[in-house]
C-alpha atoms as a PDB file:
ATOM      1  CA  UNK A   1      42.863 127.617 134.230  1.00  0.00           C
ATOM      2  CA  UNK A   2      39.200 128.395 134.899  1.00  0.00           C
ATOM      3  CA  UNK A   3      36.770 126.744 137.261  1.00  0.00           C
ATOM      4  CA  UNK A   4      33.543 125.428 137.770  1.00  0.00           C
ATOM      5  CA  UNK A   5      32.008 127.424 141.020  1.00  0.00           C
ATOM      6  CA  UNK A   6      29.056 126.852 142.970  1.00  0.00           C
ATOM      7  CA  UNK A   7      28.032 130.777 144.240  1.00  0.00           C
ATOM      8  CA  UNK A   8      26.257 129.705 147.592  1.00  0.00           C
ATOM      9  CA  UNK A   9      23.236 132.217 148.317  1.00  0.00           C
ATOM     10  CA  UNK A  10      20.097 132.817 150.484  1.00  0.00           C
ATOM     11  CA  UNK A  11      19.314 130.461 153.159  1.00  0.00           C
ATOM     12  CA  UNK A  12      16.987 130.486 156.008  1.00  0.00           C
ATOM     13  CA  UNK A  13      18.079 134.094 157.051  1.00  0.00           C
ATOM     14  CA  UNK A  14      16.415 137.543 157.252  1.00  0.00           C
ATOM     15  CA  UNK A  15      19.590 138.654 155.364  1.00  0.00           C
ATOM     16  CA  UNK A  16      18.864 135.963 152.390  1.00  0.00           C
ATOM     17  CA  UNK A  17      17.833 138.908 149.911  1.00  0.00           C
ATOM     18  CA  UNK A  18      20.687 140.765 150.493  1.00  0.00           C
ATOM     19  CA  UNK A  19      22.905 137.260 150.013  1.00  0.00           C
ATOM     20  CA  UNK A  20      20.999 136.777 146.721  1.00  0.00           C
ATOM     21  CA  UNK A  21      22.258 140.138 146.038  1.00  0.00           C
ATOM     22  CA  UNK A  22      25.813 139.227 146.211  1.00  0.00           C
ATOM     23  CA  UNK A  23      25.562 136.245 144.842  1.00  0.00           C
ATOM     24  CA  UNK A  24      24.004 138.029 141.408  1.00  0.00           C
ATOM     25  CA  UNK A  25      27.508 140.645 141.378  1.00  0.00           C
ATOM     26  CA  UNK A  26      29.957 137.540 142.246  1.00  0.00           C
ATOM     27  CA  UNK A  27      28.797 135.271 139.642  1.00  0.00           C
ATOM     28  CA  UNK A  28      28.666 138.275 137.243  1.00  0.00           C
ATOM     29  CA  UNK A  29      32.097 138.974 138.067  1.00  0.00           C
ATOM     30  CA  UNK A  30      33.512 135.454 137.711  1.00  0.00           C
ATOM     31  CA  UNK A  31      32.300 135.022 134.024  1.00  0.00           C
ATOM     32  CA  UNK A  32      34.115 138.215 133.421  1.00  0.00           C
ATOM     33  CA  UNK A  33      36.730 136.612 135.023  1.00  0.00           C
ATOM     34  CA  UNK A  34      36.465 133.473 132.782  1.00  0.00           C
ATOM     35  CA  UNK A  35      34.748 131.146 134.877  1.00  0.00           C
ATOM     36  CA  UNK A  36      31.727 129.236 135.065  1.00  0.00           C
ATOM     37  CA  UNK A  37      29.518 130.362 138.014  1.00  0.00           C
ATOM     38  CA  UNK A  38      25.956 128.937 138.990  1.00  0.00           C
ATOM     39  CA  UNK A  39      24.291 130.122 141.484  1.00  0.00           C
ATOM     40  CA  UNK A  40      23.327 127.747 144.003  1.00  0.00           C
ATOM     41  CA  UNK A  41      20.178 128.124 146.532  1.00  0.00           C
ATOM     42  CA  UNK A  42      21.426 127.386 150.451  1.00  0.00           C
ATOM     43  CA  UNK A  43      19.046 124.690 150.995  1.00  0.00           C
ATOM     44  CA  UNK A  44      18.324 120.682 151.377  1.00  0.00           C
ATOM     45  CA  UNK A  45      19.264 119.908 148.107  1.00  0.00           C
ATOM     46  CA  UNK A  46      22.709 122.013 148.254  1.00  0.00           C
ATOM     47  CA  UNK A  47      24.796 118.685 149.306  1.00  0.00           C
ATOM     48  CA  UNK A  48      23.455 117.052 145.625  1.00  0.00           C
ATOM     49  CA  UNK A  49      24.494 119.735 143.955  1.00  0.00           C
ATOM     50  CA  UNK A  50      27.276 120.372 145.028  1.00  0.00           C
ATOM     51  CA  UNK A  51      27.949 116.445 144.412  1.00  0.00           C
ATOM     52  CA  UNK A  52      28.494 117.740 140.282  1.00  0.00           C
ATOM     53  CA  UNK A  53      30.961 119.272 138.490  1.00  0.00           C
ATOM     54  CA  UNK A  54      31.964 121.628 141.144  1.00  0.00           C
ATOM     55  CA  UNK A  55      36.025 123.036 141.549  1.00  0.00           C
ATOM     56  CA  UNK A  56      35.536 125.399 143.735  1.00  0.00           C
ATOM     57  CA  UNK A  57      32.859 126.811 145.967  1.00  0.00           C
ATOM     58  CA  UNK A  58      32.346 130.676 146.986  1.00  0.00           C
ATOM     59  CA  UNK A  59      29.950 131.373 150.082  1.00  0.00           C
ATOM     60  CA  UNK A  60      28.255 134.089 149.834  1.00  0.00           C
ATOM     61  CA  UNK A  61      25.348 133.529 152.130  1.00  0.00           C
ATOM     62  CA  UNK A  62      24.924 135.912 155.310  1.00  0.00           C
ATOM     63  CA  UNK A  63      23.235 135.301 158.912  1.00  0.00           C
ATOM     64  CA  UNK A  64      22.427 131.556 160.189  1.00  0.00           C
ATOM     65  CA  UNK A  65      23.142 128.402 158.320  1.00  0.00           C
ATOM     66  CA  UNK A  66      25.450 130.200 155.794  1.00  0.00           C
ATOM     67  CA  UNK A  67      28.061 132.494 157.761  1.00  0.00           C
ATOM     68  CA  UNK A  68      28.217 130.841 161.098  1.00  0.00           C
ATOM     69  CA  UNK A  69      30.325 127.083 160.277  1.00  0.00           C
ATOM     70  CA  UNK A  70      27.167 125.406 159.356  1.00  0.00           C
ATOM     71  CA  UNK A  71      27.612 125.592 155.662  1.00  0.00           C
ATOM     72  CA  UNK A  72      31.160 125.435 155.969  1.00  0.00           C
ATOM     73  CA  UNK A  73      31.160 122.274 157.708  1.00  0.00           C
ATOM     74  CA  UNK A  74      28.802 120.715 154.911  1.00  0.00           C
ATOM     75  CA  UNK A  75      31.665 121.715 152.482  1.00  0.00           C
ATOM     76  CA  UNK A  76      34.334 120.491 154.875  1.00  0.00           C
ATOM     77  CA  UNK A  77      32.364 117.005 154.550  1.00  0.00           C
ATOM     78  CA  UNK A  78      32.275 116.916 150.405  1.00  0.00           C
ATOM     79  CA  UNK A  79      36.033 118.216 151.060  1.00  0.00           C
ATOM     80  CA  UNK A  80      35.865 120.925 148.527  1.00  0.00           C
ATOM     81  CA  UNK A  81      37.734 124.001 148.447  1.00  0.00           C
ATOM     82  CA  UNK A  82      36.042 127.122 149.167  1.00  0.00           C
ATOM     83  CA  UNK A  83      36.090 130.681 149.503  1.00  0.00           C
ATOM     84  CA  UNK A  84      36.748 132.199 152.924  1.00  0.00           C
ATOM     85  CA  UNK A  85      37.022 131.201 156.625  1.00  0.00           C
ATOM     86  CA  UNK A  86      36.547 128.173 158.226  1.00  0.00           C
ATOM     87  CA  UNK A  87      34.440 126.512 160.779  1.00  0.00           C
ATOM     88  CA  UNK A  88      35.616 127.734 163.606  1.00  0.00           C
ATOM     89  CA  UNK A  89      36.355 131.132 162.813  1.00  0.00           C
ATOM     90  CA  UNK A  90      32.945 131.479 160.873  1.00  0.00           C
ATOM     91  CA  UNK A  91      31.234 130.316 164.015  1.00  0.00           C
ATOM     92  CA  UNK A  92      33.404 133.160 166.228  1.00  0.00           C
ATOM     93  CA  UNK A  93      32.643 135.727 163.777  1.00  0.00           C
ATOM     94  CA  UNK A  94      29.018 134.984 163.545  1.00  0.00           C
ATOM     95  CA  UNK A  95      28.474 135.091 167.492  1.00  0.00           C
ATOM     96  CA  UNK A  96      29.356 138.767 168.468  1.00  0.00           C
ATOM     97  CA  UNK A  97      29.691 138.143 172.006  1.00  0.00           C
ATOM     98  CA  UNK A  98      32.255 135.013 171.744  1.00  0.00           C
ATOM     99  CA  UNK A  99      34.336 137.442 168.845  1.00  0.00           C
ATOM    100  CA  UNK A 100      34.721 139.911 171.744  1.00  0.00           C
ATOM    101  CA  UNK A 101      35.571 137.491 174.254  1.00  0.00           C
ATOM    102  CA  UNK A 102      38.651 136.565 171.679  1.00  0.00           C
ATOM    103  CA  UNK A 103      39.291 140.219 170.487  1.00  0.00           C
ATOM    104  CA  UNK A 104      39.516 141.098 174.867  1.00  0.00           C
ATOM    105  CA  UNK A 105      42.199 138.431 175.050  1.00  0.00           C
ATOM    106  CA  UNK A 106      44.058 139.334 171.931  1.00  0.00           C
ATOM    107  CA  UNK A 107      44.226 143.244 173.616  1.00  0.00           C
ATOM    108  CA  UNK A 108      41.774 144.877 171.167  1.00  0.00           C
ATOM    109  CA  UNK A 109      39.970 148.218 171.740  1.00  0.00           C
ATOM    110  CA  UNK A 110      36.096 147.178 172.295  1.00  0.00           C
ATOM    111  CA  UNK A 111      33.131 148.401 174.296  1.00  0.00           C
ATOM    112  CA  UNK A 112      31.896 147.504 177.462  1.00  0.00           C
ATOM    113  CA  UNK A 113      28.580 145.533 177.497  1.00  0.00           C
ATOM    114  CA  UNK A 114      26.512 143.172 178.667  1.00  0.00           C
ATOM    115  CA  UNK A 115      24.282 140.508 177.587  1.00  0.00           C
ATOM    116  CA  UNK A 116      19.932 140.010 177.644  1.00  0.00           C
ATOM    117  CA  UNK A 117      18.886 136.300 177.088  1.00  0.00           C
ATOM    118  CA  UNK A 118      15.155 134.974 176.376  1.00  0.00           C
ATOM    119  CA  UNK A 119      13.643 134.570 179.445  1.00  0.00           C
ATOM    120  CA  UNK A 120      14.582 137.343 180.678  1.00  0.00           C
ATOM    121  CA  UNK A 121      12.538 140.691 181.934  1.00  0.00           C
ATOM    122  CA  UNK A 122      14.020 143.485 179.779  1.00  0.00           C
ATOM    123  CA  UNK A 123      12.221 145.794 182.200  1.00  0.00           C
ATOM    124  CA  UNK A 124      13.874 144.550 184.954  1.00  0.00           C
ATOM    125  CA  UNK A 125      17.404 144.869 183.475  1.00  0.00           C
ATOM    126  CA  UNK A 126      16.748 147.962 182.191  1.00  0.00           C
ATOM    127  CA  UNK A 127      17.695 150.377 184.437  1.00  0.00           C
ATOM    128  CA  UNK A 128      20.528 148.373 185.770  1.00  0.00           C
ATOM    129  CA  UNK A 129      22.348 148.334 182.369  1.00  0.00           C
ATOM    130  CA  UNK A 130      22.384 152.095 181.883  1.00  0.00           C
ATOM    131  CA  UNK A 131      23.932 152.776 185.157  1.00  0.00           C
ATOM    132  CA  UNK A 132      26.331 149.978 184.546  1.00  0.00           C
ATOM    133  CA  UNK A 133      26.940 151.115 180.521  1.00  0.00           C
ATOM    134  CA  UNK A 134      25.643 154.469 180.221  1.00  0.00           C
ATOM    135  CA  UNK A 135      22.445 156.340 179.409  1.00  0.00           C
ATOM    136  CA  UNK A 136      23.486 155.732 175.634  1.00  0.00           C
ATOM    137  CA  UNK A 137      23.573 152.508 174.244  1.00  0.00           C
ATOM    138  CA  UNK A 138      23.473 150.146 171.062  1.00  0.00           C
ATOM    139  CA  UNK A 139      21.176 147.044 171.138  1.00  0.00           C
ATOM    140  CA  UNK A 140      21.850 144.360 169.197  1.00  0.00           C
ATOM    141  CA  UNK A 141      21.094 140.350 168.181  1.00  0.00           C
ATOM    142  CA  UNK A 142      24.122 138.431 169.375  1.00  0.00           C
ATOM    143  CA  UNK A 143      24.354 137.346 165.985  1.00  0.00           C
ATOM    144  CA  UNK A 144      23.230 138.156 162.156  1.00  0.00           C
ATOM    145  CA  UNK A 145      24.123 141.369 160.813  1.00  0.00           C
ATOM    146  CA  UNK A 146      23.327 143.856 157.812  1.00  0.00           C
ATOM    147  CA  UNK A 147      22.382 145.869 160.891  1.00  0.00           C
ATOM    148  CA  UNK A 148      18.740 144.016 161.288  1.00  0.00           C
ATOM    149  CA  UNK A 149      16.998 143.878 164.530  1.00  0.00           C
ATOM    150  CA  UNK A 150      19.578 146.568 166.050  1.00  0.00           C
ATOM    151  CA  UNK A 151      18.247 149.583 167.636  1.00  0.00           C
ATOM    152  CA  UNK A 152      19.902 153.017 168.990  1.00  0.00           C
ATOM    153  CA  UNK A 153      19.287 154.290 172.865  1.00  0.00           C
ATOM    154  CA  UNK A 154      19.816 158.384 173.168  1.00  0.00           C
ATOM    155  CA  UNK A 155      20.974 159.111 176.505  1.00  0.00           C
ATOM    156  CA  UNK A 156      17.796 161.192 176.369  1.00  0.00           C
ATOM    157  CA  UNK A 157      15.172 158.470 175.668  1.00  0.00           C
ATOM    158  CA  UNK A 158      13.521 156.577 178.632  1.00  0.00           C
ATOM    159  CA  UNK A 159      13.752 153.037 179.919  1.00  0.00           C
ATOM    160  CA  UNK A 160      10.885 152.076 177.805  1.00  0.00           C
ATOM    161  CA  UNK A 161      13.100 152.690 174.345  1.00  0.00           C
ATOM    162  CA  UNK A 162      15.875 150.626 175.730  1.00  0.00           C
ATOM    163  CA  UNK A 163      12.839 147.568 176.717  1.00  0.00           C
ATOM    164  CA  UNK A 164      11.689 148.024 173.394  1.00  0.00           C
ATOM    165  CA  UNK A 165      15.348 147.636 171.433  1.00  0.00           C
ATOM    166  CA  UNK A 166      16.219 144.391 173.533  1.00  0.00           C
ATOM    167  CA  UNK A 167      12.663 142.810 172.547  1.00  0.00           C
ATOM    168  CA  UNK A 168      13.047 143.703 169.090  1.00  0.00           C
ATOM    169  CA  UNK A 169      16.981 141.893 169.231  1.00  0.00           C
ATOM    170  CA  UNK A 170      15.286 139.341 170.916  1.00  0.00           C
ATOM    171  CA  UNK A 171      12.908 138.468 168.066  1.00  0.00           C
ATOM    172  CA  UNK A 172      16.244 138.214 165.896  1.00  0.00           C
ATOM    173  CA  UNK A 173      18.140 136.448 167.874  1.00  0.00           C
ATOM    174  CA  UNK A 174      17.752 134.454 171.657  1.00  0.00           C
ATOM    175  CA  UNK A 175      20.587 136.865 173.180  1.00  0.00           C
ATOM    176  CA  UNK A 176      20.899 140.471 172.851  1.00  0.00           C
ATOM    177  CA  UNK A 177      23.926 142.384 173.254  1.00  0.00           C
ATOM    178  CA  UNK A 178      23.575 145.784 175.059  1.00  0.00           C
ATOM    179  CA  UNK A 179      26.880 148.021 174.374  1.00  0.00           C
ATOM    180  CA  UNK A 180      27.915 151.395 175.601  1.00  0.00           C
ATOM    181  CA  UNK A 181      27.391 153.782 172.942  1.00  0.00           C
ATOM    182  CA  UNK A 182      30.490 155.026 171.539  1.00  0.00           C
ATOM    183  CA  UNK A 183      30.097 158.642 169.695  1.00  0.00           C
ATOM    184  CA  UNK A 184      32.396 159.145 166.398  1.00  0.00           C
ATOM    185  CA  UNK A 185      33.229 158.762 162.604  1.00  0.00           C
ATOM    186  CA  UNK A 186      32.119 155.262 161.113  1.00  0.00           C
ATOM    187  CA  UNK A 187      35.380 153.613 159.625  1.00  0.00           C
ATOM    188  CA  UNK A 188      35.363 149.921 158.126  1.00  0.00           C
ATOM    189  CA  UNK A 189      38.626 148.739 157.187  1.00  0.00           C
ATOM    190  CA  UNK A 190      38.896 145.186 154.662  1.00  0.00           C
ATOM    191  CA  UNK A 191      41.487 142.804 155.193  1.00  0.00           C
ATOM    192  CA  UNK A 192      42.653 140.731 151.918  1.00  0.00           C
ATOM    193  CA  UNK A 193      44.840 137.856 152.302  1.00  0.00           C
ATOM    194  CA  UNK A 194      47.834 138.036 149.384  1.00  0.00           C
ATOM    195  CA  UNK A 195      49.057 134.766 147.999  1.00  0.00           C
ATOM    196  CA  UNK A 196      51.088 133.422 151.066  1.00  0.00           C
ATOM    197  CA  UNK A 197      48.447 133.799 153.794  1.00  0.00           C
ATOM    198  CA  UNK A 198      49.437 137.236 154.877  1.00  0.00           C
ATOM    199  CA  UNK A 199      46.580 139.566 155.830  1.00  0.00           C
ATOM    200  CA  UNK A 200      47.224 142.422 154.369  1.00  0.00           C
ATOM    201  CA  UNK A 201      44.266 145.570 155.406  1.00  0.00           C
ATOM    202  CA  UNK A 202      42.891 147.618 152.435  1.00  0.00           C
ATOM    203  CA  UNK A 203      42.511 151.349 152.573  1.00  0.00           C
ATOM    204  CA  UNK A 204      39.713 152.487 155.486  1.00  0.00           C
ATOM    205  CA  UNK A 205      36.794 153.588 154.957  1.00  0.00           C
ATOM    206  CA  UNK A 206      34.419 156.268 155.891  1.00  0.00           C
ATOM    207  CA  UNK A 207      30.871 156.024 155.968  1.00  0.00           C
ATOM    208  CA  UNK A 208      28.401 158.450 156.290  1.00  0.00           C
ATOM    209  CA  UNK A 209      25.099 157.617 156.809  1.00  0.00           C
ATOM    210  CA  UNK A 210      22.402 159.317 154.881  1.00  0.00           C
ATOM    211  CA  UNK A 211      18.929 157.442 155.297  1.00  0.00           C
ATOM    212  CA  UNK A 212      19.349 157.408 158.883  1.00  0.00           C
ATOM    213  CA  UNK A 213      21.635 159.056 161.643  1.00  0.00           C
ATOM    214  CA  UNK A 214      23.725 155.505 161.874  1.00  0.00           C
ATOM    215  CA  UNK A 215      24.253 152.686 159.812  1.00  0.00           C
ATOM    216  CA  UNK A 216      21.386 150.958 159.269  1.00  0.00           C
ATOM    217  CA  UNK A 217      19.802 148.414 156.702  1.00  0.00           C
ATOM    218  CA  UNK A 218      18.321 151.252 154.755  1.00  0.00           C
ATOM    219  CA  UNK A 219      21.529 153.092 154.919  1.00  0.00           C
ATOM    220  CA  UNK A 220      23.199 150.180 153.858  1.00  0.00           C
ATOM    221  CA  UNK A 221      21.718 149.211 150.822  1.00  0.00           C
ATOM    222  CA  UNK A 222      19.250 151.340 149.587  1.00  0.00           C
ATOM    223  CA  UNK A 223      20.966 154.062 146.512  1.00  0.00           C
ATOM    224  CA  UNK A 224      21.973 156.860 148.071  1.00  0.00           C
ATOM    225  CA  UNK A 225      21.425 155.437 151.509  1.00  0.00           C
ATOM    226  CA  UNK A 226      24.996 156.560 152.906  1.00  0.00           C
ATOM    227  CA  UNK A 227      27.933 158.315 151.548  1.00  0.00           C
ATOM    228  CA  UNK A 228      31.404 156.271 151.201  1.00  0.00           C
ATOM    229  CA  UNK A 229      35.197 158.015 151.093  1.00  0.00           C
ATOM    230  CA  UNK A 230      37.642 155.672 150.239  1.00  0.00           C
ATOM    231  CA  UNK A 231      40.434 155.901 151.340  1.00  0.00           C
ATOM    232  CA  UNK A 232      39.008 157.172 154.933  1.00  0.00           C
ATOM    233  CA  UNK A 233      40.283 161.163 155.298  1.00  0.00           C
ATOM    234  CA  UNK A 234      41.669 160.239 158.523  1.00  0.00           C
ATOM    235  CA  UNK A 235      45.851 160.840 159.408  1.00  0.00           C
ATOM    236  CA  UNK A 236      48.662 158.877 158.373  1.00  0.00           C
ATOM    237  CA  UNK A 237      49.020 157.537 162.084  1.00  0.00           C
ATOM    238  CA  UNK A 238      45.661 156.723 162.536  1.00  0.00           C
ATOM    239  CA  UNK A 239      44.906 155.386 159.267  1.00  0.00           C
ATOM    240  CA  UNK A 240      47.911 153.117 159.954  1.00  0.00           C
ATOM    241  CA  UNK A 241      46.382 151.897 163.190  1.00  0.00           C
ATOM    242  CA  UNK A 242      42.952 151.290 161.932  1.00  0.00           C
ATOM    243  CA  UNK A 243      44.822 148.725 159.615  1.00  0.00           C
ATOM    244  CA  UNK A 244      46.749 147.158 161.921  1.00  0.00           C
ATOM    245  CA  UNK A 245      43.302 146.335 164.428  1.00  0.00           C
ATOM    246  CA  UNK A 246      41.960 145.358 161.327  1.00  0.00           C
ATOM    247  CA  UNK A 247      44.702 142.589 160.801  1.00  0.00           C
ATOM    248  CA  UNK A 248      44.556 141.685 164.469  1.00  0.00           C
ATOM    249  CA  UNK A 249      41.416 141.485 164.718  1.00  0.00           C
ATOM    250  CA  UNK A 250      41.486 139.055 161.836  1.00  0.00           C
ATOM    251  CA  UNK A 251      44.107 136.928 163.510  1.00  0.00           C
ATOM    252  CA  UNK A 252      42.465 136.853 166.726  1.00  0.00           C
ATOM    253  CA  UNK A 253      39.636 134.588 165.587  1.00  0.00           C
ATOM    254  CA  UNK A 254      41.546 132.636 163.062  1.00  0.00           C
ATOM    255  CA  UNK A 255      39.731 134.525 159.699  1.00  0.00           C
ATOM    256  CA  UNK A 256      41.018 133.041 156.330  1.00  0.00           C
ATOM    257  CA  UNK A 257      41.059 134.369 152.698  1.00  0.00           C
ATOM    258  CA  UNK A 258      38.899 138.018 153.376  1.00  0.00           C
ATOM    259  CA  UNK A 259      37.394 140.080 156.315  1.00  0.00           C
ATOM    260  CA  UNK A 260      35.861 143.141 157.135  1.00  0.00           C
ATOM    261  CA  UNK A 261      36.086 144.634 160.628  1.00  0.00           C
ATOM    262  CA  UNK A 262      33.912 147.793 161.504  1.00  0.00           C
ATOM    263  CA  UNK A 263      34.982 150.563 164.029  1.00  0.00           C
ATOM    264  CA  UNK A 264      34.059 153.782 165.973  1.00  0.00           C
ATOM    265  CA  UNK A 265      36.899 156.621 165.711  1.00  0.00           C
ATOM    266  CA  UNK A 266      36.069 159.197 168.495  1.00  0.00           C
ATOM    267  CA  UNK A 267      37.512 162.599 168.120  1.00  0.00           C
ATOM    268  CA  UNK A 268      40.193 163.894 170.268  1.00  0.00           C
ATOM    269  CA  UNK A 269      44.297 163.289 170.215  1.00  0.00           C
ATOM    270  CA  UNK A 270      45.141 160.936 170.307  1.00  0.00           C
ATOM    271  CA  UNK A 271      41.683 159.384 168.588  1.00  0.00           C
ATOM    272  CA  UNK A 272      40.648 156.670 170.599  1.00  0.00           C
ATOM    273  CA  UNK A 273      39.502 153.466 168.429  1.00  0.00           C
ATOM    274  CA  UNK A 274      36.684 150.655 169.447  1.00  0.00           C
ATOM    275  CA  UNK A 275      36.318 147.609 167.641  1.00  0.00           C
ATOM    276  CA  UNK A 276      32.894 146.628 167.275  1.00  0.00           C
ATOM    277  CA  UNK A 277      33.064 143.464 164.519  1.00  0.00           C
ATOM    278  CA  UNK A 278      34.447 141.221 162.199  1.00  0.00           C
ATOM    279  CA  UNK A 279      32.372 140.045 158.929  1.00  0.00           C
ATOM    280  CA  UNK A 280      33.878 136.887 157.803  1.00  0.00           C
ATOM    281  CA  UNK A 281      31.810 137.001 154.664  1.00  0.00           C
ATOM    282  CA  UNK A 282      30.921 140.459 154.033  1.00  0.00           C
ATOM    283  CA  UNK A 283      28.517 141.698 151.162  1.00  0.00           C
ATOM    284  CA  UNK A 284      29.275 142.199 147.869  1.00  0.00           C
ATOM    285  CA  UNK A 285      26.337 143.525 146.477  1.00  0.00           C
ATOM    286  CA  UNK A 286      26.527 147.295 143.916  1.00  0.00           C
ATOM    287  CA  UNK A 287      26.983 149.329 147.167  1.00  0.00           C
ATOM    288  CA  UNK A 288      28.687 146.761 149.747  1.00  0.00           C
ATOM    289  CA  UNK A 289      31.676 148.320 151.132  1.00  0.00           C
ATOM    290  CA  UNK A 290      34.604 145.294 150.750  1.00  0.00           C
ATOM    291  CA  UNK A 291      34.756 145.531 146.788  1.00  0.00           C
ATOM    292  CA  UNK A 292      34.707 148.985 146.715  1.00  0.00           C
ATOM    293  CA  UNK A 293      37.892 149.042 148.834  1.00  0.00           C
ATOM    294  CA  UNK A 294      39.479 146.828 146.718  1.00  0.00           C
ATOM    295  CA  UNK A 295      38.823 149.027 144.233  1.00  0.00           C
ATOM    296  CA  UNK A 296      40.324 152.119 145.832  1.00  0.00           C
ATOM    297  CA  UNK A 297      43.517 149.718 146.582  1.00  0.00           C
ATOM    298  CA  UNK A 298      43.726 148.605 142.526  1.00  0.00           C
ATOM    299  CA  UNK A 299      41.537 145.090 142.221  1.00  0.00           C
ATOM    300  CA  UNK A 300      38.473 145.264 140.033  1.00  0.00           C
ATOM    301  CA  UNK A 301      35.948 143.058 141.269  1.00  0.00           C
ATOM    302  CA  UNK A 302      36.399 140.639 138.472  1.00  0.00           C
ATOM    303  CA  UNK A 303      40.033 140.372 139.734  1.00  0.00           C
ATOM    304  CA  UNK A 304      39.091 140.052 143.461  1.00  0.00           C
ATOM    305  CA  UNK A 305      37.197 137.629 142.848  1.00  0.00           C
ATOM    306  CA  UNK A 306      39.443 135.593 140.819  1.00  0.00           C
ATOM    307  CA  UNK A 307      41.886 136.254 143.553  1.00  0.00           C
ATOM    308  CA  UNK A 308      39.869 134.546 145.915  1.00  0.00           C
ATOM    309  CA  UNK A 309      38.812 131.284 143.860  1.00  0.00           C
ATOM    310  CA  UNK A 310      42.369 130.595 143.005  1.00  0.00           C
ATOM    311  CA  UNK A 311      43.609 130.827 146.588  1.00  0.00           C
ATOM    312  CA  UNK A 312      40.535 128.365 147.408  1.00  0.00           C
ATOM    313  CA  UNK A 313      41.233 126.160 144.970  1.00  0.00           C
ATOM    314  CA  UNK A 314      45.373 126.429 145.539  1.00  0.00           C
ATOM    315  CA  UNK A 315      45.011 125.572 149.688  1.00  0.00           C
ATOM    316  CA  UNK A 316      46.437 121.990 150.541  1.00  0.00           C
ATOM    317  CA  UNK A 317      43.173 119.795 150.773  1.00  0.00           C
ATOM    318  CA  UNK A 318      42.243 118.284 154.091  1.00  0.00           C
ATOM    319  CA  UNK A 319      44.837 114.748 154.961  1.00  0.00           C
ATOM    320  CA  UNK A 320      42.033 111.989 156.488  1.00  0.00           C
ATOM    321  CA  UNK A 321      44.139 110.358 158.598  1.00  0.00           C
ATOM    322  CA  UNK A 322      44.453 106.445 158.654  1.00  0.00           C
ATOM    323  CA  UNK A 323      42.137 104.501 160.693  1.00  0.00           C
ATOM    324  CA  UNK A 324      43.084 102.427 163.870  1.00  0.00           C
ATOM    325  CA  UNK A 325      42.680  99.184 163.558  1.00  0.00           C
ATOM    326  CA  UNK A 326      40.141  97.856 166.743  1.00  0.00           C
ATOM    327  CA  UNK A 327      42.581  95.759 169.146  1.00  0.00           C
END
């Protein structure tokens, strides 16, 4: 059987391009599959058309509006299937500080920080954070991601880098979270549900960083940017425990259909492991890191992303329950 599948892109979002991106690979990759993709702008006329001739839909929008419950509620509304999590799990995922909160309770490895709101005199706090966290820190917009508005803090660098990072998070976002740096090897590890629900983590993955000394937007997606070895050269052991974070990490905030969590592996024996996020709609542009895992693990994109519309389209639909009648 094939479908009919709205491919939800941009959006109001500093990430939009990048979303437009992945929209152009998945739509490519489901009329290989046998299906008949359109790509659909995330905007006000989205709700007429997805009001036509539409099976299933496949998000693949990034930042606000599209990866934080908004758009999912809208499809939860029209009650059509889609790709990937739902409301409540997109809006965890999409909020870096409440994810922690739920990783912290769930027992997960993650870094001590602390949070900047508008308002706020980054000056002021400045000083105080790096004796509570550490002369080395990561600054970052509570939410969004493909690494924009985040800025590095050398334990070297003066108060005034650390003012500048939080204003610059601040433009991106009205919270900024300040973590303590964490020094190792960048490993990302996909999780892929199978047919029954079951996470199930793909092989890790190393990154190297090329344009930059971490991963950042130009590392990310520009060619040659950074350098990818999948699977991740790491132990038996430890590549076993990066999966198994991976899949509780996915658990803890309720993720559905496909994830992506990123983590820090220090050196040392045993390697200690922080968590630092889960992606509940990660990229799938020519150099996004979920389909190439899938590819090291056996599924061609075509087939992942078949995979993924048929498990949409498969999931019981949402019961309305009867109305009361007024006594």
């Amino acid at each position: 059987m094939t479908f009919s599948i709205a491919v939800i892109a941009g959006g109001p979002s500093s990430e939009a391009q990048v979303s437009r991106a992945s929209a152009a690979g998945v739509e490519k990759a489901l009329v290989e599959a046998g299906h008949r993709p359109r790509v659909v702008e995330l905007g006000r006329d989205l709700p007429a058309a997805l009001a036509r001739d539409v099976d299933v839909v496949f998000p693949v929008t990034h930042g606000p509006l599209g990866e934080d419950g908004c758009l999912q509620g809208l499809i939860e509304v029209l009650d059509l299937p889609y790709v990937g999590s739902g409301v409540l799990a997109s809006a965890l995922a999409a909020s870096k500080p409440h994810a922690k909160v739920q990783f912290a309770r769930a027992g997960l490895p993650i870094a001590d920080e602390r949070l900047v709101r508008r308002g706020e005199d980054p000056g002021a706090r400045a000083a105080g954070l790096r004796a509570e966290l550490g002369l080395a820190l990561f600054v970052k917009p509570a939410s969004g991601g493909s690494a924009i508005g985040v800025g590095r803090v050398r334990a070297s660098d003066d108060d005034g880098v650390l003012v500048r990072a939080i204003e610059a998070a601040l433009s991106e976002d009205p919270v900024a979270l300040v973590e303590r740096f964490v020094a190792g090897q960048e490993i990302t590890c996909s999780v892929l549900e199978d047919e029954s629900g079951e996470p199930r983590a793909l092989p890790p993955m190393l990154i190297l960083s090329r344009a930059n000394e971490w991963y950042d937007f130009q590392s990310k997606y520009a060619q040659g940017g950074s350098e990818h070895r999948c699977p991740a050269p790491l132990p038996a052991l430890l590549t076993e425990r990066v999966q198994q974070l991976a899949v509780a990490a996915h658990r803890a905030l309720g993720a559905r259909d496909l994830s992506r969590v990123d983590f820090v592996v220090a050196e040392g024996e045993p390697a200690p492991i922080t968590l630092l996020e889960l992606n509940t709609l990660p990229g799938m542009t020519a150099t996004s890191l979920f389909p190439e895992a899938a590819a090291a693990a056996g599924i061609p994109f075509p087939e992942l992303c078949d995979r993924l519309v048929r498990r949409a389209h498969a999931r019981p639909r949402r019961e309305a329950p009867g109305e009361m009648p007024m006594p």
